[in-house]
C-alpha atoms as a PDB file:
ATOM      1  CA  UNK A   1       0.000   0.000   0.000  1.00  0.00           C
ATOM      2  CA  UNK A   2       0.896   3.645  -0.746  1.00  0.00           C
ATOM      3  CA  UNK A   3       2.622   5.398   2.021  1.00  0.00           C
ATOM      4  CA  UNK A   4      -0.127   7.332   4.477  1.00  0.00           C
ATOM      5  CA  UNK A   5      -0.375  10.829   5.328  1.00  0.00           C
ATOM      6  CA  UNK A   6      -2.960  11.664   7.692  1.00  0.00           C
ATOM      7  CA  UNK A   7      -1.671  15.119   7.979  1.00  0.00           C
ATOM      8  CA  UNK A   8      -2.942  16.243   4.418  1.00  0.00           C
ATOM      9  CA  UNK A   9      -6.626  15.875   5.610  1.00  0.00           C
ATOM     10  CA  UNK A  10      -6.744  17.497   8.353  1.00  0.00           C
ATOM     11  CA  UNK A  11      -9.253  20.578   7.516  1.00  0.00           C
ATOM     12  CA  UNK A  12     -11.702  18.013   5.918  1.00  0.00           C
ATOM     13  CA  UNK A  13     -10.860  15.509   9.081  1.00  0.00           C
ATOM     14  CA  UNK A  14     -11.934  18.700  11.120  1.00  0.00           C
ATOM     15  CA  UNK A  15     -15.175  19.234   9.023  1.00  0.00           C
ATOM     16  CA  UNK A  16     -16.395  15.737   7.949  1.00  0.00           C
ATOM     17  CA  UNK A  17     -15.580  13.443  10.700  1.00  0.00           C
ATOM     18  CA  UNK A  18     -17.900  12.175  12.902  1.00  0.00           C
ATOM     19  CA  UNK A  19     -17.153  11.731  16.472  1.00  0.00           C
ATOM     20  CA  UNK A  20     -17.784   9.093  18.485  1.00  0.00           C
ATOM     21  CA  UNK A  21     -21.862   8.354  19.836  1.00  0.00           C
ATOM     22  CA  UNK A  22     -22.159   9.635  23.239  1.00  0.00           C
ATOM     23  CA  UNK A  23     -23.881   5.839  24.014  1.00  0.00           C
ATOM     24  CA  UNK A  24     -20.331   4.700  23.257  1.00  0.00           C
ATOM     25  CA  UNK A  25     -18.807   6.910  26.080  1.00  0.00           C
ATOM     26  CA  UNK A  26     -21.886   5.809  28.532  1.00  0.00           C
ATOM     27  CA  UNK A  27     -20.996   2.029  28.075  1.00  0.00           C
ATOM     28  CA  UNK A  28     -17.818   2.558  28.731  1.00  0.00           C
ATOM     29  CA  UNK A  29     -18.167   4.672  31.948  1.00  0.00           C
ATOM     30  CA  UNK A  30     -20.781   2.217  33.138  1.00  0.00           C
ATOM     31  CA  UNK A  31     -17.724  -0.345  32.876  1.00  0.00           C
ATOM     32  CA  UNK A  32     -15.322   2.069  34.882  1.00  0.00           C
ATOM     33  CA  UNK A  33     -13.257   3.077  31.773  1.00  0.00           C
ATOM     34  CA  UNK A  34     -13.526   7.207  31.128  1.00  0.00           C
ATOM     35  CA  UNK A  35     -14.769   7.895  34.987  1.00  0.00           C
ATOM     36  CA  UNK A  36     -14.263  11.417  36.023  1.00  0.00           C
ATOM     37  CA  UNK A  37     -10.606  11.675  37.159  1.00  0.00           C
ATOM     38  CA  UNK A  38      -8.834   8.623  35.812  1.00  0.00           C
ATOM     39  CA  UNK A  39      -6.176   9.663  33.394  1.00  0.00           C
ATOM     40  CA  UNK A  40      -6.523   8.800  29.860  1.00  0.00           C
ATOM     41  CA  UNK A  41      -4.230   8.449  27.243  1.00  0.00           C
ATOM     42  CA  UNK A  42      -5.578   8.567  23.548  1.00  0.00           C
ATOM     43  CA  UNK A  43      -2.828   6.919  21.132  1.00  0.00           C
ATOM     44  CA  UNK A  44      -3.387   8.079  17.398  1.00  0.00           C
ATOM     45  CA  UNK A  45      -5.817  11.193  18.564  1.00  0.00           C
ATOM     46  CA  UNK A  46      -5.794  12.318  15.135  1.00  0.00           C
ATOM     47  CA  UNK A  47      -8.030  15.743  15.486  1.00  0.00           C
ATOM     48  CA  UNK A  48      -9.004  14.195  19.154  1.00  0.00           C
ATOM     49  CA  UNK A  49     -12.355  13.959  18.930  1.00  0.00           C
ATOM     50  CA  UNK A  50     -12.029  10.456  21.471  1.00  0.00           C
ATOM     51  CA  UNK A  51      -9.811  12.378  23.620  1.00  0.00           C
ATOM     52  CA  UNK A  52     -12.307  15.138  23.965  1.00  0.00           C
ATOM     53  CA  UNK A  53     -14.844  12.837  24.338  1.00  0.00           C
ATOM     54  CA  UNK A  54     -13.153  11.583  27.548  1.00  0.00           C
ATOM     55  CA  UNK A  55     -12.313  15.162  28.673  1.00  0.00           C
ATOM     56  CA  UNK A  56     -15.562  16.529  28.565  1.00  0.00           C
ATOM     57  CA  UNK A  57     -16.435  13.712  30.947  1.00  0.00           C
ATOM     58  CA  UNK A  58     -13.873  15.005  33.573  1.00  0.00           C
ATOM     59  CA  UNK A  59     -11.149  12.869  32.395  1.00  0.00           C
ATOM     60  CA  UNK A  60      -7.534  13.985  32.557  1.00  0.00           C
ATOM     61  CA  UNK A  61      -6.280  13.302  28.871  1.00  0.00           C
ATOM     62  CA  UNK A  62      -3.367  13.702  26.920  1.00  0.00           C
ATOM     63  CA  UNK A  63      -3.495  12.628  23.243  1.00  0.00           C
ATOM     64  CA  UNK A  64      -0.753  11.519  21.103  1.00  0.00           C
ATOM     65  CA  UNK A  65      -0.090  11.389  17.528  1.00  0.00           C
ATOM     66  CA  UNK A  66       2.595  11.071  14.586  1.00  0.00           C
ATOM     67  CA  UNK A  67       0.695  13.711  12.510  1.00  0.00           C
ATOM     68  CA  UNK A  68       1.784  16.831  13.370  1.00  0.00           C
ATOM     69  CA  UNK A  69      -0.904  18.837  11.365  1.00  0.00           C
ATOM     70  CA  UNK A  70      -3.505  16.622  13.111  1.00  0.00           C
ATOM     71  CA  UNK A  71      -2.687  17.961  16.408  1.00  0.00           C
ATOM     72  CA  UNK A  72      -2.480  21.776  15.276  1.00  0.00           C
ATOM     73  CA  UNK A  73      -6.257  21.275  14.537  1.00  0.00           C
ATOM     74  CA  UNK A  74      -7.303  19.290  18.209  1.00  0.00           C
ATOM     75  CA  UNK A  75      -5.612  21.904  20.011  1.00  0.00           C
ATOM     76  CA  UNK A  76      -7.731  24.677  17.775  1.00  0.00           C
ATOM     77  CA  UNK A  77     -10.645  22.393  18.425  1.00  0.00           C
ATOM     78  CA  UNK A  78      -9.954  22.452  22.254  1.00  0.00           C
ATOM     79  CA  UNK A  79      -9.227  26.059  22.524  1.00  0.00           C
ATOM     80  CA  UNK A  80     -13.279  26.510  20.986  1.00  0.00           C
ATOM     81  CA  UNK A  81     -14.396  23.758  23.016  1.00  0.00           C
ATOM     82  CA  UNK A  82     -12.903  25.025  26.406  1.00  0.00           C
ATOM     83  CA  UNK A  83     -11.326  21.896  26.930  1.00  0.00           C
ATOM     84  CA  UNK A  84      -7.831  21.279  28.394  1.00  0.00           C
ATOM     85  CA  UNK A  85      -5.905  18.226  26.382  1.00  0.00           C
ATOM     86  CA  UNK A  86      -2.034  18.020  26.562  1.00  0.00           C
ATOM     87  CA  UNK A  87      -0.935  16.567  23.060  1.00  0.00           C
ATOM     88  CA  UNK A  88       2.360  14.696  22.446  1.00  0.00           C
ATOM     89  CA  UNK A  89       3.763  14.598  18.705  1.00  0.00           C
ATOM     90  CA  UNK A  90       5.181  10.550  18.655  1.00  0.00           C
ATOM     91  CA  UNK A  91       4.699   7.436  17.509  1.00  0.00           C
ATOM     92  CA  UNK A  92       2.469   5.211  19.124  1.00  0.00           C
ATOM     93  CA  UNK A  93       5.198   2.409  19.343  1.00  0.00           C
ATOM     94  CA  UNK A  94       7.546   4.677  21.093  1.00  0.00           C
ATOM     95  CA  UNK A  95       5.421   7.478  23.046  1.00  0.00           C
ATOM     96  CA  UNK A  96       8.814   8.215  25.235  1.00  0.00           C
ATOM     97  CA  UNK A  97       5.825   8.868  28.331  1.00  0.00           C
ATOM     98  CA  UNK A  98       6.483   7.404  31.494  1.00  0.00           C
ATOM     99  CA  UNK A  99       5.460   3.517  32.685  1.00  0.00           C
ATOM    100  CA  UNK A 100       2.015   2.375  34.566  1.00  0.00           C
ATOM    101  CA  UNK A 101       0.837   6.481  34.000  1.00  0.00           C
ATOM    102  CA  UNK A 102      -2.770   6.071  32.717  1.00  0.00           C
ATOM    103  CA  UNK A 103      -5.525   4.896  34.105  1.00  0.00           C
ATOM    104  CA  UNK A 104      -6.833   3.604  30.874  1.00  0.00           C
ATOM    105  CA  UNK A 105      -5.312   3.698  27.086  1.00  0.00           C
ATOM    106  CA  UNK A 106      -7.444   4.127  24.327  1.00  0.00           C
ATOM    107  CA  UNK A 107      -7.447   3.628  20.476  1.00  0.00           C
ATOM    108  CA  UNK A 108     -10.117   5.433  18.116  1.00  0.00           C
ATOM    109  CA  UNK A 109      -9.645   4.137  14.345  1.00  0.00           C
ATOM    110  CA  UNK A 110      -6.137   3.610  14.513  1.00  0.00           C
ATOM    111  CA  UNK A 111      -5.384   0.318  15.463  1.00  0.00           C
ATOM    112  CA  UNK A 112      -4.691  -0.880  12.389  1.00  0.00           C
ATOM    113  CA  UNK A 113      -1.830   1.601  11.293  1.00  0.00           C
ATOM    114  CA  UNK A 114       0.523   0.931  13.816  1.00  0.00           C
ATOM    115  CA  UNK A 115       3.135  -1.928  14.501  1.00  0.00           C
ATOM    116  CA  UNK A 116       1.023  -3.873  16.621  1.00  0.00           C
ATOM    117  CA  UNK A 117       3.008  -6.218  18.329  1.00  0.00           C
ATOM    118  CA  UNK A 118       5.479  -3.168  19.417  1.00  0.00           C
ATOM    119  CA  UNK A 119       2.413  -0.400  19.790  1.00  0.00           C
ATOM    120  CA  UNK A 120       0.801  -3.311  22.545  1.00  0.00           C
ATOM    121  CA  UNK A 121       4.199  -3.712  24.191  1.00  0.00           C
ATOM    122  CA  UNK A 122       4.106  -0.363  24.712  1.00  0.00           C
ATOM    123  CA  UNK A 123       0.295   0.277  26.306  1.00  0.00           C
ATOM    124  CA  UNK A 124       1.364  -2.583  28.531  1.00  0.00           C
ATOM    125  CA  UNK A 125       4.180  -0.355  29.756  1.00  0.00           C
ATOM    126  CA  UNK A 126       1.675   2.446  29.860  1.00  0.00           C
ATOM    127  CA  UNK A 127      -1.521   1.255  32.076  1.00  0.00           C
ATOM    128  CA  UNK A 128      -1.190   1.008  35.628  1.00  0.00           C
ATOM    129  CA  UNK A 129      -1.634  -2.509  36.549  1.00  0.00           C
ATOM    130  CA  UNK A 130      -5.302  -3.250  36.483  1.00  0.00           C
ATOM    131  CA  UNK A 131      -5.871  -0.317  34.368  1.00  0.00           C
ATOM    132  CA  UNK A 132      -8.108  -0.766  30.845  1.00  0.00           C
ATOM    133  CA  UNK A 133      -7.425  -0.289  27.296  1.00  0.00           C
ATOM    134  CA  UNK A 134     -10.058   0.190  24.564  1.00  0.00           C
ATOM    135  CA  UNK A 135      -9.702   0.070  20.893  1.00  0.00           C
ATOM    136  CA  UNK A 136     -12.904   1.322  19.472  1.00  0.00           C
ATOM    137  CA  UNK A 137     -14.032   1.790  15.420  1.00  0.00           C
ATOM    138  CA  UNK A 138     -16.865   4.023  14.205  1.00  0.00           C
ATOM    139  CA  UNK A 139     -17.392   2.551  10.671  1.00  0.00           C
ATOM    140  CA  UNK A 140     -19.901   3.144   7.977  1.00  0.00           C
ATOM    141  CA  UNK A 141     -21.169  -0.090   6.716  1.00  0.00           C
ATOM    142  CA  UNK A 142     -21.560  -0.453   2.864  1.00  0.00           C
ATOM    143  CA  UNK A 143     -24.395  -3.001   2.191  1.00  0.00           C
ATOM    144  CA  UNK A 144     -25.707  -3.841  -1.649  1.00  0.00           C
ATOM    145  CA  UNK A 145     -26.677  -0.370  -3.455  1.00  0.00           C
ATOM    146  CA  UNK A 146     -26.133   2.081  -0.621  1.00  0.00           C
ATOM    147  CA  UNK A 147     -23.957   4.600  -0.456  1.00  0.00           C
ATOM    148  CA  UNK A 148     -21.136   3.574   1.164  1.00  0.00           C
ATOM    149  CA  UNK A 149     -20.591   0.890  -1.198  1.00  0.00           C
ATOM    150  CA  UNK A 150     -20.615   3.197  -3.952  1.00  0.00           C
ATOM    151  CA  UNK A 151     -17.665   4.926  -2.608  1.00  0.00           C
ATOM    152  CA  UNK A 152     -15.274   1.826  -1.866  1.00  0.00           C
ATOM    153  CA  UNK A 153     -15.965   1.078  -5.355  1.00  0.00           C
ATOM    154  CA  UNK A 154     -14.909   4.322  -6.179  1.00  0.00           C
ATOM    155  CA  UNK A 155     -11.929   4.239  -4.174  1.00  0.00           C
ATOM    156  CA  UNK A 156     -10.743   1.199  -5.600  1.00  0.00           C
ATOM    157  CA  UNK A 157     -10.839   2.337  -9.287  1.00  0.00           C
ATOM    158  CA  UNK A 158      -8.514   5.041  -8.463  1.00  0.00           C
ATOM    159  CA  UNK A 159      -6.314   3.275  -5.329  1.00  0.00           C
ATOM    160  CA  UNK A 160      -6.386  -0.336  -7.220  1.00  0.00           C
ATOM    161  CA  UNK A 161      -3.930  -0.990  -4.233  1.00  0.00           C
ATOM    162  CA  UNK A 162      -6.839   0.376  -1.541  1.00  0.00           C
ATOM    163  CA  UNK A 163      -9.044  -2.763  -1.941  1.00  0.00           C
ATOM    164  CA  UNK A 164     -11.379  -3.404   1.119  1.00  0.00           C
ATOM    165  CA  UNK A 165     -13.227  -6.455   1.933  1.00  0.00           C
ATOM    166  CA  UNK A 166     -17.328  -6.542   3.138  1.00  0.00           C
ATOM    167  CA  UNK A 167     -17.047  -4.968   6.231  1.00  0.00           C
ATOM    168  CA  UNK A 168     -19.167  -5.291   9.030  1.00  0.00           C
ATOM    169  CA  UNK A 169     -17.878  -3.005  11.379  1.00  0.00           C
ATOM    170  CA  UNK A 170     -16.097  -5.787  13.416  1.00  0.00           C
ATOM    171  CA  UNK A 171     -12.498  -6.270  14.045  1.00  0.00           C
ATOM    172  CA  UNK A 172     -11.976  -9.755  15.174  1.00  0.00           C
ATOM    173  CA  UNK A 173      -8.239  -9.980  14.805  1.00  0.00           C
ATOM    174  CA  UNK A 174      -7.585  -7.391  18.147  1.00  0.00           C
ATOM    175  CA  UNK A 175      -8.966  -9.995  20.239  1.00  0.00           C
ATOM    176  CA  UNK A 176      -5.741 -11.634  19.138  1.00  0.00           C
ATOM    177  CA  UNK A 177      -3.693  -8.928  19.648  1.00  0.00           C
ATOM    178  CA  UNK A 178      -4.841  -8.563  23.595  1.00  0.00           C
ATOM    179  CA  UNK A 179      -5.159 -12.189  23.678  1.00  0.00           C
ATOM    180  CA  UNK A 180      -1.563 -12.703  22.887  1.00  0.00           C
ATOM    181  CA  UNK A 181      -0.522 -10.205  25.306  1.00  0.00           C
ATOM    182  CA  UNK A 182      -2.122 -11.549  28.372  1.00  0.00           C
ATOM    183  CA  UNK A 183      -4.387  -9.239  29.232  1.00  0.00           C
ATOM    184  CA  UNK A 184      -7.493  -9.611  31.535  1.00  0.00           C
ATOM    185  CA  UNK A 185     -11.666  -9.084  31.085  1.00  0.00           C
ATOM    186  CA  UNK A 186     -12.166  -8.983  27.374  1.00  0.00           C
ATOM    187  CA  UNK A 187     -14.969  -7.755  25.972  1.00  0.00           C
ATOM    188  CA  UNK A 188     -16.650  -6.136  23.232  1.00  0.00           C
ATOM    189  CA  UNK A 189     -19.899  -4.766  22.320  1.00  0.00           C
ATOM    190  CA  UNK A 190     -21.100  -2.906  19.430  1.00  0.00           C
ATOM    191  CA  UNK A 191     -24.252  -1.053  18.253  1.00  0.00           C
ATOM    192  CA  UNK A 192     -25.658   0.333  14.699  1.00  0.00           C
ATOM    193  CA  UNK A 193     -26.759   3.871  14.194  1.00  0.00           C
ATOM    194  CA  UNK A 194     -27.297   5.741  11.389  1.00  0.00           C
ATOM    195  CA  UNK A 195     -25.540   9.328  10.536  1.00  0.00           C
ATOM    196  CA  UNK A 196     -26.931  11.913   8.405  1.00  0.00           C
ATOM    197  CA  UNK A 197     -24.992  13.388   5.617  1.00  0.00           C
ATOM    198  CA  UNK A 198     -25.023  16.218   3.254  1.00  0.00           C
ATOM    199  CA  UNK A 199     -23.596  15.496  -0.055  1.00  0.00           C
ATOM    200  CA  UNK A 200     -20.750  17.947   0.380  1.00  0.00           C
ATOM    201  CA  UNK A 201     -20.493  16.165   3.788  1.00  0.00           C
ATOM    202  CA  UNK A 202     -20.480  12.739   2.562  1.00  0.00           C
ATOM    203  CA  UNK A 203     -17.432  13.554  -0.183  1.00  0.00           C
ATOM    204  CA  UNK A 204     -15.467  15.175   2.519  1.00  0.00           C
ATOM    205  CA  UNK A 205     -15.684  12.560   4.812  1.00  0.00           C
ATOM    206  CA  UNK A 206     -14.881   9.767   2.115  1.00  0.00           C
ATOM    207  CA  UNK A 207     -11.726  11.983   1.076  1.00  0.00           C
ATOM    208  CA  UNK A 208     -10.216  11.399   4.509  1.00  0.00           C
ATOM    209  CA  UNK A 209     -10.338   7.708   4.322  1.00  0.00           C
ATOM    210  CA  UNK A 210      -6.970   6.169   3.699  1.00  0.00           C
ATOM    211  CA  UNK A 211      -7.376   5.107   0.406  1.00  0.00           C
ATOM    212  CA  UNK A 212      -7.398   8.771  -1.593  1.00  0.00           C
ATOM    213  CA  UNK A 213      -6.147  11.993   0.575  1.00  0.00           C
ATOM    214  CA  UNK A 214      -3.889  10.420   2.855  1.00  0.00           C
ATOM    215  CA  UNK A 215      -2.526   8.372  -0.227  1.00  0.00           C
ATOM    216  CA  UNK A 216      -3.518   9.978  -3.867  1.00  0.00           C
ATOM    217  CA  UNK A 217      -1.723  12.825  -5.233  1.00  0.00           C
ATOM    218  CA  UNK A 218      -3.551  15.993  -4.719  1.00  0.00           C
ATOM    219  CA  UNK A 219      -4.876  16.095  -8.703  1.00  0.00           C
ATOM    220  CA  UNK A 220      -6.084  12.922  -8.424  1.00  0.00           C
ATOM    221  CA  UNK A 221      -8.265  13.357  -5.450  1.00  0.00           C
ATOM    222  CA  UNK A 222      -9.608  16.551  -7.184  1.00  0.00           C
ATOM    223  CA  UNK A 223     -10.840  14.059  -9.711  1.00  0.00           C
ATOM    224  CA  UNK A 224     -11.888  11.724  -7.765  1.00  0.00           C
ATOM    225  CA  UNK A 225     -14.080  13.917  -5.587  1.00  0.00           C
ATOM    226  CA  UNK A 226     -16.047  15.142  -8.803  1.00  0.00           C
ATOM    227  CA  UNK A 227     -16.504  11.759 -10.227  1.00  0.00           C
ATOM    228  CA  UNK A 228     -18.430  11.058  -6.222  1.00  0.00           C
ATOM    229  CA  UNK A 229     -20.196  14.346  -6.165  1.00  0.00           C
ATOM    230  CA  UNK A 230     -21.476  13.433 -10.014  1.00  0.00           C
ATOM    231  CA  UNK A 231     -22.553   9.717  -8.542  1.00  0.00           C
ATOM    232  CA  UNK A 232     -23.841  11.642  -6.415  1.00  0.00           C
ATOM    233  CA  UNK A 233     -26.256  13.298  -7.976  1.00  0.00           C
ATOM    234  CA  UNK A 234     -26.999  10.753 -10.321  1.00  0.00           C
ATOM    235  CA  UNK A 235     -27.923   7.819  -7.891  1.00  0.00           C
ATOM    236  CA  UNK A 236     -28.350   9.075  -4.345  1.00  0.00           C
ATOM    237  CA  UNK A 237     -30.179  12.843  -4.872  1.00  0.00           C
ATOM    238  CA  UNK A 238     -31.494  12.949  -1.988  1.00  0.00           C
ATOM    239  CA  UNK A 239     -30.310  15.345   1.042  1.00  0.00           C
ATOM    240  CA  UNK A 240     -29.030  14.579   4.060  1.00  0.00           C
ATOM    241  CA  UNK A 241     -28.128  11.148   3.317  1.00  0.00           C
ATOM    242  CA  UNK A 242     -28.501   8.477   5.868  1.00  0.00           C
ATOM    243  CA  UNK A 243     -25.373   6.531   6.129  1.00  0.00           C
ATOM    244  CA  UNK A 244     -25.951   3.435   8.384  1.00  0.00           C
ATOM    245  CA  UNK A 245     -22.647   3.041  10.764  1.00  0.00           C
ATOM    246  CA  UNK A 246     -21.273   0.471  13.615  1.00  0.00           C
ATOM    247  CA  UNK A 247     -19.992   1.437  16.531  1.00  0.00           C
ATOM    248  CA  UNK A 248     -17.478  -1.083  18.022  1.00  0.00           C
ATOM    249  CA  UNK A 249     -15.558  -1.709  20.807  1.00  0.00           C
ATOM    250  CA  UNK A 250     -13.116  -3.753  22.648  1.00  0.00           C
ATOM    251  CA  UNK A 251     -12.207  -3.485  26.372  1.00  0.00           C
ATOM    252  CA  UNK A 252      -9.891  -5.049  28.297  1.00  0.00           C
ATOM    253  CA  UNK A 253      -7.340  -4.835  31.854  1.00  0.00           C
ATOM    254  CA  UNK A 254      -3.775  -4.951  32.290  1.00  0.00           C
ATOM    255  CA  UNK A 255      -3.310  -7.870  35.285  1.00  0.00           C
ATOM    256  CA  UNK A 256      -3.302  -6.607  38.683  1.00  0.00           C
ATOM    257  CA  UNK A 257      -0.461  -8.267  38.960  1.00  0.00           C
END
């Protein structure tokens, strides 16, 4: 695959992305994780809207990223917000923070993009013994004829490279990853809701996915982006779209002991 950069979409990640439900935040609190006070550590923050999430709840949170340009725009986001987040510019593999720190580590959508057998070494390091760690997705879910599917097909015809499974908004394979790495308590849960769009909307959040902004040359994404507003038009005319999405979690503890 192309090398990612995250960084060049951070004004549409700032516009199009959707945060995190709040029923995700309540199912987590009602299972101790994100509990007013406990420290929190987001790794890949991105724009942090799971970090703010967690502060808004009383949490003390410091986010962490590679992307540079990502964190320019949380700490904008924060300053409008009122909310106090201290950001650290690293990877997630090697956050240079100190050991058994947070009361709970946390992963939103960015799981998948780091080194994982080094990136869980290092959460182990991180939680205090007992302490959680979450890796959570918010995915829209293409199904036969609906939206979503129209745009992996898109992406595929200009990222041949980008090509994407049926996805049901579940990530199996990090049950392996905590599995391996002895932790305690796992769980998961997940729930489908459905997110309304705007067409302009929609195209901006389907440039930010990692197969065209983060790894298509600027001209081509211009392209690309036409071609989707055109589809569009053509098959879905109707405004605000509804764009059905699961939200999915995993949770698990470091050992007491």
């Amino acid at each position: 695959m192309k090398q990612l950069d995250f960084g060049k979409t951070a004004p549409d990640y700032v516009r199009y992305r959707v945060g995190f439900p709040d029923e995700l935040f309540a199912r987590l609190v009602a299972k101790g994780i994100g509990q007013k006070g406990q420290r929190v550590l987001d790794l890949g923050t991105g724009t942090g809207t799971l970090a703010r999430g967690f502060a808004q709840r009383g949490c003390e949170v410091v986010g962490l990223d590679v992307a540079e340009g990502l964190v320019a725009e949380a700490r904008r986001l924060d300053e409008k917000s009122g909310i106090r987040i201290d950001y650290v510019v690293a990877p997630a593999e090697r956050t240079g923070l100190p050991p058994s720190a947070f009361d709970a580590v946390v992963v939103g959508q960015a799981w998948q993009w780091f080194e994982r057998p080094k990136a869980i070494k290092e959460v182990l390091r991180l939680i205090k013994p007992g302490g959680a760690f979450v890796i959570a997705h918010f995915d829209p879910l293409p199904m036969p004829g609906n939206v979503v599917e129209l745009a992996h097909r898109m992406v595929e015809s200009y990222n041949p490279e980008h090509r994407r499974g049926p996805s049901s908004g579940l990530h199996p394979d990090w049950l392996d990853d905590v599995r391996r790495a002895r932790f305690e308590s796992i769980e998961t849960f997940s729930f489908d809701v459905d997110v309304a769009f705007a067409h302009e909307a929609w195209r901006g959040r389907v440039r930010t996915s990692s197969g065209v902004a983060p790894s298509l040359a600027p001209d081509t994404v211009a392209r690309f982006d036409e071609r989707l507003r055109l589809a569009l038009v053509e098959h879905f005319p109707e405004e605000p779209l509804s764009v059905p999405h699961c939200a999915w979690a995993l949770t698990c503890r470091r050992p007491s002991r």
